[in-house]
C-alpha atoms as a PDB file:
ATOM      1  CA  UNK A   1      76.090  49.965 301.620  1.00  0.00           C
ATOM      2  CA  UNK A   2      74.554  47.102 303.077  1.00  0.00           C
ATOM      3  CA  UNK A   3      72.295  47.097 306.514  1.00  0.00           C
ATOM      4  CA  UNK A   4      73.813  44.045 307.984  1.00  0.00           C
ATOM      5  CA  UNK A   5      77.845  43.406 307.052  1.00  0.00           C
ATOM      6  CA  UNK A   6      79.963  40.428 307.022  1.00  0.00           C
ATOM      7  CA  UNK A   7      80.955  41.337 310.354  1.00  0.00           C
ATOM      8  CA  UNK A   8      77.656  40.459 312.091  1.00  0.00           C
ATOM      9  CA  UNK A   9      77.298  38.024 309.224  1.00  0.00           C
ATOM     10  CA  UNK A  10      80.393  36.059 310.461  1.00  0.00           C
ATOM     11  CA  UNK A  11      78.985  37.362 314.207  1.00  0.00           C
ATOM     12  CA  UNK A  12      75.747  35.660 314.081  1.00  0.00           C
ATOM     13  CA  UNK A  13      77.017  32.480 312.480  1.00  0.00           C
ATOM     14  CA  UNK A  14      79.271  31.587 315.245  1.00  0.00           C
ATOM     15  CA  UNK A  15      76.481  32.319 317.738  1.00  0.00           C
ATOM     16  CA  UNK A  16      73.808  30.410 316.374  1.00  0.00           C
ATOM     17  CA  UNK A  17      76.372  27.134 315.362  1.00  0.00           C
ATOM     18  CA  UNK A  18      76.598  27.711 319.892  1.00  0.00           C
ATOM     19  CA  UNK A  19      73.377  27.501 320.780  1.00  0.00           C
ATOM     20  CA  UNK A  20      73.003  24.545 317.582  1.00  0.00           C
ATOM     21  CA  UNK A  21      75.661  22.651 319.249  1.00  0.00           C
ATOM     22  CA  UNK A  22      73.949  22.921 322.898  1.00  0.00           C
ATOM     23  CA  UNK A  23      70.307  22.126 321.573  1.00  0.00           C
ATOM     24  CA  UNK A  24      71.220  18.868 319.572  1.00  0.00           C
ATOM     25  CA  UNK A  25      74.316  17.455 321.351  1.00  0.00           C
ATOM     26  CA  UNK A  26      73.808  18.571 324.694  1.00  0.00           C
ATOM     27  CA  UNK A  27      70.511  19.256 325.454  1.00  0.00           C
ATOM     28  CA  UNK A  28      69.476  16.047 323.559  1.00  0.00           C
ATOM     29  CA  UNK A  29      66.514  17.638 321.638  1.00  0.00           C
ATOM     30  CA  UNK A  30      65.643  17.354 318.239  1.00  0.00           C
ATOM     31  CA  UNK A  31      64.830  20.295 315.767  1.00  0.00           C
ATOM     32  CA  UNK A  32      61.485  20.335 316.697  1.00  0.00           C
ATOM     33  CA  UNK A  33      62.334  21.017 320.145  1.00  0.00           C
ATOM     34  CA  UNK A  34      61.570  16.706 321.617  1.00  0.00           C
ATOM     35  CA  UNK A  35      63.933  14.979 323.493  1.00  0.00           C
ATOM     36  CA  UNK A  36      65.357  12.452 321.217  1.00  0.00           C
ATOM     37  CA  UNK A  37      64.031   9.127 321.740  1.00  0.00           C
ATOM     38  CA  UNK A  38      65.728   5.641 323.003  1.00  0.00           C
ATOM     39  CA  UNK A  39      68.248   3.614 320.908  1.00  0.00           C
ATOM     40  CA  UNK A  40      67.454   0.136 320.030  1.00  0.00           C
ATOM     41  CA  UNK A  41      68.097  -1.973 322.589  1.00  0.00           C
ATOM     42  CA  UNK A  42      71.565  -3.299 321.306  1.00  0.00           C
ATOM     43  CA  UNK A  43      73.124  -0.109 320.058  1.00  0.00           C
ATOM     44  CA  UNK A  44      71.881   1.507 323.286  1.00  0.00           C
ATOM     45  CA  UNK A  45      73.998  -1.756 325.424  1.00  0.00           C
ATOM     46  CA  UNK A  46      77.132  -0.991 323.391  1.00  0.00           C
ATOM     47  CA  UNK A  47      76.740   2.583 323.541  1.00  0.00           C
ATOM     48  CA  UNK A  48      76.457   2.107 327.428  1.00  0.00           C
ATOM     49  CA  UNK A  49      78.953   0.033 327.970  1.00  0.00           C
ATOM     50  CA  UNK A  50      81.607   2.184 325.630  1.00  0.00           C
ATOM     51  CA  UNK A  51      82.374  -0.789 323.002  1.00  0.00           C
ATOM     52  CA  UNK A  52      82.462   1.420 319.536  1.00  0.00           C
ATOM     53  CA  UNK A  53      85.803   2.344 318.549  1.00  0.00           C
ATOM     54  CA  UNK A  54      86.757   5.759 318.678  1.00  0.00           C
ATOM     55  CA  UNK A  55      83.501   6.441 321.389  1.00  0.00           C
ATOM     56  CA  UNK A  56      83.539   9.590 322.945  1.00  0.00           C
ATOM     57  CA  UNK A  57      83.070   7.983 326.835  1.00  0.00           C
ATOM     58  CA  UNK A  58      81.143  11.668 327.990  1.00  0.00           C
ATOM     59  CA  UNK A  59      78.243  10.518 325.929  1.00  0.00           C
ATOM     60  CA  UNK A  60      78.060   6.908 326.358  1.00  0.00           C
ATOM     61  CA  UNK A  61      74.872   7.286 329.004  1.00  0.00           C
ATOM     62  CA  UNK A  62      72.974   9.885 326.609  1.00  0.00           C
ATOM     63  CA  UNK A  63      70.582   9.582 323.716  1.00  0.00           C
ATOM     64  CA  UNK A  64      72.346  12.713 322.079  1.00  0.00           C
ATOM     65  CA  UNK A  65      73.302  11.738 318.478  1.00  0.00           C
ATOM     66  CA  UNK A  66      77.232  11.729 319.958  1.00  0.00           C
ATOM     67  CA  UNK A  67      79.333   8.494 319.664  1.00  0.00           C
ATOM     68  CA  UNK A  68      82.605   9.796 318.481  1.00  0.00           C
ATOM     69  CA  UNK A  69      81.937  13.351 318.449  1.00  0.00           C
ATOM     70  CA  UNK A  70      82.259  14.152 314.925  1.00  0.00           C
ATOM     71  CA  UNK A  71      79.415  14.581 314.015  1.00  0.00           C
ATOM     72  CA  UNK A  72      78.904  17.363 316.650  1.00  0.00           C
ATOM     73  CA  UNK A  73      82.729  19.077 315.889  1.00  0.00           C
ATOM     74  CA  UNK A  74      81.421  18.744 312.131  1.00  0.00           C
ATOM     75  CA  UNK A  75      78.759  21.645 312.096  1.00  0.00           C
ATOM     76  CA  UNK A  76      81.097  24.420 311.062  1.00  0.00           C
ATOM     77  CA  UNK A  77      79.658  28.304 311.183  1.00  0.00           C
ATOM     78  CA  UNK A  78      79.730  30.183 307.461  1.00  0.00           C
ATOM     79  CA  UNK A  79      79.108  33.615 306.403  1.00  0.00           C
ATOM     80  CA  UNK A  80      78.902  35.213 303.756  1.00  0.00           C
ATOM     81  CA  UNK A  81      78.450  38.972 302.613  1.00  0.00           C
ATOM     82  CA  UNK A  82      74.396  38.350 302.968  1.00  0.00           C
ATOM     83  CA  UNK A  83      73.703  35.314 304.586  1.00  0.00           C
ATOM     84  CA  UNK A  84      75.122  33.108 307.407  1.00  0.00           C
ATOM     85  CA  UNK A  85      74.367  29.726 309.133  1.00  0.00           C
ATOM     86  CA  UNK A  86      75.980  26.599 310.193  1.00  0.00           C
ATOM     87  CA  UNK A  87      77.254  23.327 307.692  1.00  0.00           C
ATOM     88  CA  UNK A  88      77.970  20.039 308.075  1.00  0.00           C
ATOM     89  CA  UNK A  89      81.182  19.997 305.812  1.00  0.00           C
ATOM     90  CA  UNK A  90      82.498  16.006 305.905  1.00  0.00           C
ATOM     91  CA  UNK A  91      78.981  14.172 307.828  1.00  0.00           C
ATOM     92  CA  UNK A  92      76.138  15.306 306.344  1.00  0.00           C
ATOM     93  CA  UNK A  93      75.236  11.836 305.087  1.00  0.00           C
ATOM     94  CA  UNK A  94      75.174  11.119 309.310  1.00  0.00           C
ATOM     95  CA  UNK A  95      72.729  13.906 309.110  1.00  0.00           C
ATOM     96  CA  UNK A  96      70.253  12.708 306.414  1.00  0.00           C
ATOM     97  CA  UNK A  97      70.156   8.685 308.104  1.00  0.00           C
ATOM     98  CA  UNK A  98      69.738  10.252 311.534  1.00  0.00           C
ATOM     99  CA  UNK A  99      66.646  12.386 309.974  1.00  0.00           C
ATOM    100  CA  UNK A 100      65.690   8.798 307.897  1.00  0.00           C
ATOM    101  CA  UNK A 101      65.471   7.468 311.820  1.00  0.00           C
ATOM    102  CA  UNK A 102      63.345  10.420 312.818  1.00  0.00           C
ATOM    103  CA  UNK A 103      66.130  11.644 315.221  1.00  0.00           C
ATOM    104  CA  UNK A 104      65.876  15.174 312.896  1.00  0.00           C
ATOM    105  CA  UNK A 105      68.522  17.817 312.989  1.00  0.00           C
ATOM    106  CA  UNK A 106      67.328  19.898 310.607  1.00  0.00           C
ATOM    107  CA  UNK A 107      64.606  19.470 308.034  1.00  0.00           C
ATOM    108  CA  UNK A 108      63.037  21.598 305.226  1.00  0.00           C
ATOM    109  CA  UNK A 109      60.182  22.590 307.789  1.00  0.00           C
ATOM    110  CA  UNK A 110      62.312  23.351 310.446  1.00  0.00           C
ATOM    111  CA  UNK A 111      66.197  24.278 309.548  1.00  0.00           C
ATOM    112  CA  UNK A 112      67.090  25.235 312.908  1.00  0.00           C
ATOM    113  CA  UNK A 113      65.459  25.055 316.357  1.00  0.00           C
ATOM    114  CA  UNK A 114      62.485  27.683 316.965  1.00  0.00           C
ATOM    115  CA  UNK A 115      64.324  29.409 319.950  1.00  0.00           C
ATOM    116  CA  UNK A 116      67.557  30.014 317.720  1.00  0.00           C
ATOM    117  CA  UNK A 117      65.005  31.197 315.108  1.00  0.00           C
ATOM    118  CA  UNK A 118      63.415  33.743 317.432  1.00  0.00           C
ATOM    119  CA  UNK A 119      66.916  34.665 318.804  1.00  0.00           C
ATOM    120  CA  UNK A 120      68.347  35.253 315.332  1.00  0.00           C
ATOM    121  CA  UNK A 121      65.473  38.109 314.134  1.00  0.00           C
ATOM    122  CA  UNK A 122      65.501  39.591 317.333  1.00  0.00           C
ATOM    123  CA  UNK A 123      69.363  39.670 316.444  1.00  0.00           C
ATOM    124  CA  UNK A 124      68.525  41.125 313.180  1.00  0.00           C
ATOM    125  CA  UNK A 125      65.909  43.396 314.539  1.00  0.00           C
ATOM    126  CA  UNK A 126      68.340  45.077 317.003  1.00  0.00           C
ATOM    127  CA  UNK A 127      71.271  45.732 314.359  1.00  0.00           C
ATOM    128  CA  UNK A 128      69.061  47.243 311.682  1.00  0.00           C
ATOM    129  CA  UNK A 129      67.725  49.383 314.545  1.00  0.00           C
ATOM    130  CA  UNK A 130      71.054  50.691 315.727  1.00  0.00           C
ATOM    131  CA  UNK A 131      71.227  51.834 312.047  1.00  0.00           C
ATOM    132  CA  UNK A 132      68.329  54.178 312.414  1.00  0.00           C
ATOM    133  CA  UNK A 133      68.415  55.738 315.555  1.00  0.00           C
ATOM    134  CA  UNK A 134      64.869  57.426 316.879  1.00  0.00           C
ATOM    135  CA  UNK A 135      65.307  60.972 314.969  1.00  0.00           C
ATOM    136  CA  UNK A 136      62.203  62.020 313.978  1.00  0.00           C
ATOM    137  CA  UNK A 137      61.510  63.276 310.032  1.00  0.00           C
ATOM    138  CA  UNK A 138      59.633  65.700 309.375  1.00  0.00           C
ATOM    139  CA  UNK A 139      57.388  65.498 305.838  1.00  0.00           C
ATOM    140  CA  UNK A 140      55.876  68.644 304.441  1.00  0.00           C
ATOM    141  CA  UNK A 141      53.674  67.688 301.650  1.00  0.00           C
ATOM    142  CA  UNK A 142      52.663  70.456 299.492  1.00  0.00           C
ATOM    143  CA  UNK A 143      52.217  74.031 300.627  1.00  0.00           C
END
């Protein structure tokens, strides 16, 4: 039997697509923990002044990578029987351009945040703990 189950597979995926979410799109920090920098000066006017089509008007005053919010209702938790994490399932193109433009998401170095990293093995940690509760073993060796 395995140590960690599609239960807290399925568990940790929809926690860590959470704290994703609030990092990138509300937070307004990259992977690598920076704030994400300024538009160009046009796109940043229209974004402003809420002239794209389909613009979700909440984000129209921040540098979040948010203009019609699909991008941010496209990161989708999955789980498997031994592994979890969080997928962009329709935008990932979005994803690689707004890496090209150095406003990173995710990158080979650094697939998630380092705080969601930390938070995930001390996740981990804890559950295989809980499966081996302080009893103490006694080993004889020879006689």
């Amino acid at each position: 039997e395995q140590m960690l189950d599609i239960k807290f597979m399925q568990k940790m995926s929809f926690k860590t697509r959470k704290a994703y979410v609030d990092h990138i799109f509300e937070k307004g920090k990259d992977v690598f923990g920076r704030p994400f920098k300024s538009y160009s000066k046009e796109y940043g006017e229209r974004k402003r002044a809420n002239k794209y089509k389909r613009q979700s008007g909440a984000y129209a005053t921040k540098v979040t990578p948010v203009l019609t919010g699909d991008l941010k209702n496209d990161a989708k938790p999955f789980a498997t029987p031994t592994s979890f994490g969080i997928k962009f399932a329709a935008h990932g193109s979005k994803v690689k351009y707004l890496n090209d433009m150095k406003r990173e998401l995710s990158s080979d170095k650094q697939p998630l945040p380092k705080k969601i990293i930390e938070t995930i093995e001390k996740d981990v940690r804890r559950e295989i703990a809980k499966q081996f509760p302080n009893k103490t073993t006694k080993i004889v060796l020879g006689k």
